[in-house]
Protein backbone atom coordinates (compact mmCIF):
# COMPACT_ATOMS: atom_id res chain seq x y z
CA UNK A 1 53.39 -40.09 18.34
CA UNK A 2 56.77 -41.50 18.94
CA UNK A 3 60.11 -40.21 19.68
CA UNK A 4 61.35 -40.03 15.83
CA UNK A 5 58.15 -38.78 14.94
CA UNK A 6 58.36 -36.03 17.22
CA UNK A 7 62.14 -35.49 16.46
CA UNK A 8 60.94 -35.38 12.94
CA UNK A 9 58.60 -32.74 13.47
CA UNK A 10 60.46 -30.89 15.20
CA UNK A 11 62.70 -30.72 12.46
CA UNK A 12 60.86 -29.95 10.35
CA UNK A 13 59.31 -27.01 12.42
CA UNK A 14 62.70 -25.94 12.75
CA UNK A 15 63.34 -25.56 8.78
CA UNK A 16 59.96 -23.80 8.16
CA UNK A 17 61.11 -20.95 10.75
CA UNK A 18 64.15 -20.55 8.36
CA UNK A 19 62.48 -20.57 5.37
CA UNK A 20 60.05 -17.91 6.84
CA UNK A 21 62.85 -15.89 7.79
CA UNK A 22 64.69 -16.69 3.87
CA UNK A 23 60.90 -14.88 2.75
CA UNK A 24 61.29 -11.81 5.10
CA UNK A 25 64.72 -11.51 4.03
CA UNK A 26 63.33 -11.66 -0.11
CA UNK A 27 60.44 -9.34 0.81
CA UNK A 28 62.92 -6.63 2.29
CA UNK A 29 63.50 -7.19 5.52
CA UNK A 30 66.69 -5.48 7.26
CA UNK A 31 68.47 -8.29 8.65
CA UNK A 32 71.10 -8.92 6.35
CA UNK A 33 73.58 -9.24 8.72
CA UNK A 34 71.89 -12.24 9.60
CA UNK A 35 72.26 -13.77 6.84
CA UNK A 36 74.89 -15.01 3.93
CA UNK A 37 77.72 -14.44 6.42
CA UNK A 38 76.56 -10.84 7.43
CA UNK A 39 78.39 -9.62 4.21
CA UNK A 40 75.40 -7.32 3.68
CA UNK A 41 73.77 -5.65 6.56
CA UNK A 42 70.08 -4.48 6.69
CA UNK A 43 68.38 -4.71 3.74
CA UNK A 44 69.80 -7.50 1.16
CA UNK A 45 71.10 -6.45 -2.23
CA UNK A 46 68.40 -8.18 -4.75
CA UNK A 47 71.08 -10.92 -5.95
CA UNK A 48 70.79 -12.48 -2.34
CA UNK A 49 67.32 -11.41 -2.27
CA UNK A 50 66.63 -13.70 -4.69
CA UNK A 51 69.22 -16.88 -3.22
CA UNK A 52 66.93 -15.82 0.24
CA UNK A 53 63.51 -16.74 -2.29
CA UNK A 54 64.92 -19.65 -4.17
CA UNK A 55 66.60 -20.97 -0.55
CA UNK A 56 62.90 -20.92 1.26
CA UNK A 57 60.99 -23.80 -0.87
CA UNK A 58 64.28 -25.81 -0.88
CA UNK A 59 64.16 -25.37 2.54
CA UNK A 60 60.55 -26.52 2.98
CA UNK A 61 61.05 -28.89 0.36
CA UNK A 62 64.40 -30.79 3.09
CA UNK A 63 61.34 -30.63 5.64
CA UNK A 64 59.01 -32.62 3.86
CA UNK A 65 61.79 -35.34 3.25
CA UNK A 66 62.53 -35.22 7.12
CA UNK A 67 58.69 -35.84 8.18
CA UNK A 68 58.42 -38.52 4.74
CA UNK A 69 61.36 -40.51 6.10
CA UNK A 70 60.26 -40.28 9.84
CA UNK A 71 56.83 -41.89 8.42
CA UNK A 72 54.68 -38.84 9.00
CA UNK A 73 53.36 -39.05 5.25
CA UNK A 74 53.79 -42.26 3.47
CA UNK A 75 56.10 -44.75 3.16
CA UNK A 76 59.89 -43.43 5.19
CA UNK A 77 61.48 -46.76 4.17
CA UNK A 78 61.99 -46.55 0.05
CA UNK A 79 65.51 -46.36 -1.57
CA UNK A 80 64.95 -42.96 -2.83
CA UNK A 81 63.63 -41.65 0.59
CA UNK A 82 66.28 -42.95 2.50
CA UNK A 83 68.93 -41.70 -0.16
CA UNK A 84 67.45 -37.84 -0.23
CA UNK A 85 66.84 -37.91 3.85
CA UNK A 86 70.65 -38.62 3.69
CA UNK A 87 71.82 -35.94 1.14
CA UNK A 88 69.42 -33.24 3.12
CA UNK A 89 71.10 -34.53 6.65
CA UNK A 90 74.93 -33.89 4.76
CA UNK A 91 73.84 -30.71 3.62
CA UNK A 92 71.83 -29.30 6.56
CA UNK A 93 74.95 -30.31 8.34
CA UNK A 94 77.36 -28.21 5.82
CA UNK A 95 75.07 -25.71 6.31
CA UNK A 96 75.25 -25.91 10.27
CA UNK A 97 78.86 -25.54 10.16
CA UNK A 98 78.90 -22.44 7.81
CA UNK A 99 77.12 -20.55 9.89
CA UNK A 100 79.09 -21.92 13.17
CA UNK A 101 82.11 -20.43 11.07
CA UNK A 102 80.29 -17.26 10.14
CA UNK A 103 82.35 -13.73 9.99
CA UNK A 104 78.77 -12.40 11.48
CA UNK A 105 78.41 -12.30 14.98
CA UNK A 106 74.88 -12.12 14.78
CA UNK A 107 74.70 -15.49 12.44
CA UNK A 108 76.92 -17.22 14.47
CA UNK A 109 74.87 -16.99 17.72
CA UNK A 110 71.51 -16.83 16.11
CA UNK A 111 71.49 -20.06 13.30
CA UNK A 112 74.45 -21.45 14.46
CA UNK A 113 72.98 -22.95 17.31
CA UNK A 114 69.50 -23.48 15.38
CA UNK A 115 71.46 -24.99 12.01
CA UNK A 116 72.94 -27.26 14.21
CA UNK A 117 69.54 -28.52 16.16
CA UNK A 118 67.99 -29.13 12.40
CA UNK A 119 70.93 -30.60 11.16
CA UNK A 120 71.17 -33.28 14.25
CA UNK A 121 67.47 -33.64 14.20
CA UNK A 122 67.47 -34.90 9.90
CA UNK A 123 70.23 -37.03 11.00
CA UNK A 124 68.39 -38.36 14.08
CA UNK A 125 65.79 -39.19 11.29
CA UNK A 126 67.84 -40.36 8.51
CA UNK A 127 69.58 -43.06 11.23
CA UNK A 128 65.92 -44.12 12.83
CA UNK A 129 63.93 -43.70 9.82
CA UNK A 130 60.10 -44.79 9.54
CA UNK A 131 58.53 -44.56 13.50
């Protein structure tokens, strides 16, 4: 396994542990001030339960481009490939710097940091792409 590979993975291991956390957070779990800028402490009113549940396969969904255009699975090196590893590195990176900017504390310190790992990681990827 080579470097992007193992960037890639990491990525993508990276994304999985937030979409895990998006399904605790649609199942009921109290850590809404987590989340969705901490608007809504413990438990999540059901319209962000339900951003939390749609938010977890897109989530795994920005992996699976990561470890496609890495080379993991298939060909990393098609026009479509490289044009979605791109739009998932912008947004990942959007998303890093919402929760840098968060009004919650707890966001801030917690996925700040983590967004911001992912988000250089896809780009990492999106730059190097098939290993």
């Amino acid at each position: 396994m080579d470097a992007i590979e193992v960037v890639a993975w990491a990525t993508a291991a990276g994304l999985a542990v937030v979409a895990l956390f998006q399904v605790a957070l649609a199942a009921g779990a109290p850590w809404g001030d987590f989340a969705w800028s901490g608007r809504q402490p413990g438990r999540l009113p059901a319209t962000l339960r339900v951003a939390s549940a749609v938010s977890a396969p897109v989530l795994l969904g920005m992996a699976a481009v990561v470890l496609l255009r890495a080379g993991v699975w298939g060909e990393g090196d098609s026009t479509w490939v490289t044009v979605v590893a791109w739009v998932v590195a912008a947004m990942l990176t959007l998303s890093a710097l919402g929760n840098l900017a968060s009004r919650s504390p707890r966001e801030r310190a917690v996925f700040g940091p983590l967004s911001l790992l992912i988000a250089i990681g896809a780009i990492v990827v999106a730059i190097a792409g098939p290993a």
